[in-house]
Protein backbone atom coordinates (compact mmCIF):
# COMPACT_ATOMS: atom_id res chain seq x y z
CA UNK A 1 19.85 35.89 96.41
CA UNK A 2 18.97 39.26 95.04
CA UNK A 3 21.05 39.05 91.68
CA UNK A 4 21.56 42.85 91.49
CA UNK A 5 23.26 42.94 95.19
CA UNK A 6 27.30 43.48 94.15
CA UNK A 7 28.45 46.38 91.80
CA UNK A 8 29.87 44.84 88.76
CA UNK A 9 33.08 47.10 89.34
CA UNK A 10 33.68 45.30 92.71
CA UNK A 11 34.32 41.94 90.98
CA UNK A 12 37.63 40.16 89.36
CA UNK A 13 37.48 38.44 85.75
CA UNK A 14 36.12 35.30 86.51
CA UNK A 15 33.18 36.43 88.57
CA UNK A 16 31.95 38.99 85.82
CA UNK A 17 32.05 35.83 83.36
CA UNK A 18 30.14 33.47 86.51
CA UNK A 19 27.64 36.54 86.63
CA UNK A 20 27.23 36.66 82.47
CA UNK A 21 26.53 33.23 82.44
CA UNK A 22 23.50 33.79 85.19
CA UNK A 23 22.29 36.49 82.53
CA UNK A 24 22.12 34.70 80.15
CA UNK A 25 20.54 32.17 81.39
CA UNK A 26 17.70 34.46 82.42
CA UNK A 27 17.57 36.40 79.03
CA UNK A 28 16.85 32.39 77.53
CA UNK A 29 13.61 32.78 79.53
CA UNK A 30 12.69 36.12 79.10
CA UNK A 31 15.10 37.95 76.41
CA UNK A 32 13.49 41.17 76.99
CA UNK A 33 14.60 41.70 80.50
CA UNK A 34 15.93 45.33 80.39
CA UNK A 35 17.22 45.36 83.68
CA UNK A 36 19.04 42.38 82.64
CA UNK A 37 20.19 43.65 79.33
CA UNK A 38 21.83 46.49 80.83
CA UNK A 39 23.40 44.99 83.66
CA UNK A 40 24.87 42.01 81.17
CA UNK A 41 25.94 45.31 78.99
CA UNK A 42 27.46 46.63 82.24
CA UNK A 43 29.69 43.25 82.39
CA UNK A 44 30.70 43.12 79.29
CA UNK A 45 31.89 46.87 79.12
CA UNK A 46 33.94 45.86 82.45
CA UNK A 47 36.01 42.97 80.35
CA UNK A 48 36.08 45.74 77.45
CA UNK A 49 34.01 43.52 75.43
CA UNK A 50 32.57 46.40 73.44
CA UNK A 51 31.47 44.16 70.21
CA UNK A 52 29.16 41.95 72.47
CA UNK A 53 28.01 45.15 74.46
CA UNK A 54 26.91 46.25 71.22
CA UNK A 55 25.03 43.35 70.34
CA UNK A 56 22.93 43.77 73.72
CA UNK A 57 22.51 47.47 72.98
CA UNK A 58 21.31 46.62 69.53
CA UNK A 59 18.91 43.94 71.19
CA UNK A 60 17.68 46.94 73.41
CA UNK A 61 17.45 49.75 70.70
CA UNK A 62 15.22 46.91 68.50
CA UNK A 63 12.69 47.04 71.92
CA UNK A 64 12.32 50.73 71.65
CA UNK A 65 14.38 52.55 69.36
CA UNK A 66 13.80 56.13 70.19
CA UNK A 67 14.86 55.60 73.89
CA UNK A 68 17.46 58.72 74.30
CA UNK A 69 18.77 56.80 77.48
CA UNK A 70 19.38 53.53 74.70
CA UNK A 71 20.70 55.30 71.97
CA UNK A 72 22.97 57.67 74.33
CA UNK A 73 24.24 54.34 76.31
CA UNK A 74 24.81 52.72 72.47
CA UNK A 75 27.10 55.94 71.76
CA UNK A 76 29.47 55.80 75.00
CA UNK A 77 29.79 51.94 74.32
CA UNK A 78 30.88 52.97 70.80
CA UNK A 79 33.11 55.46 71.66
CA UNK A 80 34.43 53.44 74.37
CA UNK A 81 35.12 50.85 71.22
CA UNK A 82 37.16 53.40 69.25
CA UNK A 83 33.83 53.46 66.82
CA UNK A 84 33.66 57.69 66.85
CA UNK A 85 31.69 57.97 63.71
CA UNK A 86 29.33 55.26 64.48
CA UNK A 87 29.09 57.04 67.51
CA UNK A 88 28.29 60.32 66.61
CA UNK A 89 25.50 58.93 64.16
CA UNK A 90 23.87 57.90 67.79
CA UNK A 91 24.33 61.34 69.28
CA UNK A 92 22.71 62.59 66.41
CA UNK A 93 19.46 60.80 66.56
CA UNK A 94 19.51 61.24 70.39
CA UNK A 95 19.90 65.42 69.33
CA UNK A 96 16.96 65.08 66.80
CA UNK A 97 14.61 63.99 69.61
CA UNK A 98 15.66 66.51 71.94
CA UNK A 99 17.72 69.03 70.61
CA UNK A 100 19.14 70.36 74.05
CA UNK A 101 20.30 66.73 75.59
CA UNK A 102 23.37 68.23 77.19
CA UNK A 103 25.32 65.28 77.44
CA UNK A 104 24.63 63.84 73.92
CA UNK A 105 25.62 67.40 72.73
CA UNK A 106 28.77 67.05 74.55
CA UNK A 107 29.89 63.70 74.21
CA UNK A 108 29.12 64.28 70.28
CA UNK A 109 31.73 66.86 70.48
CA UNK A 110 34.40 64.67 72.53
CA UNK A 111 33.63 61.80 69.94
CA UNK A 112 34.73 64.37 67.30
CA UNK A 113 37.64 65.82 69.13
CA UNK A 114 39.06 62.39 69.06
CA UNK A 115 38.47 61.68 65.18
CA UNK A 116 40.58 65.18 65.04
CA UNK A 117 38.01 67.16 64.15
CA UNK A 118 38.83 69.85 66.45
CA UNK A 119 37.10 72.46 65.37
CA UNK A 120 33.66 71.35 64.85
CA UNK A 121 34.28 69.12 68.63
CA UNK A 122 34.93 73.04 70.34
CA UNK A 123 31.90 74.33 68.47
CA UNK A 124 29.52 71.65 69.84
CA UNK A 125 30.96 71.29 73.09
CA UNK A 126 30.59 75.52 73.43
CA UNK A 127 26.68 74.58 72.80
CA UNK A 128 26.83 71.96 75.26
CA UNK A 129 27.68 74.56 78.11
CA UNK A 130 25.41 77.21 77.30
């Protein structure tokens, strides 16, 4: 059975757990797996499991840490876990590397809208557009 066959979104509860467990029984073989780090990220961001999502995301930013796609996928998980600042420390570095990453640019600017910040989240997001 091809393990990536359902969409994660398609399942209840107890099958995203069932599917975890498969996960992590192939990460004890081969703990590097990216496809299977992201898709076990994928499950836990379903249950809202954010802390553990970060833990994989930490596990994948440790196998190459200057991956925009890593670090921008570690900022929506932390926004998603009401950890704006955090967040925005990840947009940041992703904005470093490449200075016109739209959607880092943008999502920086939503993470600060919701600490607030208002004025400096319309500023950034008016970059983001142009």
């Amino acid at each position: 059975m091809n393990l990536l066959t359902k969409d994660i979104h398609e399942k209840n509860p107890k099958e995203i757990e069932e599917r975890i467990k498969e996960l992590d029984l192939i990460l004890s073989k081969d703990e590097k797996n990216i496809e299977i780090l992201l898709e076990k990220s994928s499950c836990l961001r379903h249950l809202d499991r954010y802390e553990d999502a970060i833990k994989v995301h930490n596990i994948l930013l440790k196998i190459n840490p200057k991956d925009t796609d890593y670090l921008f996928m570690m900022g929506l998980v932390l926004i998603e876990a009401s950890q704006d600042e955090k967040a925005i420390t990840y947009f940041d570095k992703i904005i470093k590397l490449d200075p016109k990453h739209r959607d880092a640019i943008f999502n920086k600017g939503l993470a600060l809208r919701k600490l607030g910040r208002e004025k400096e989240a319309k500023a950034i997001m008016k970059d983001a557009l142009k």
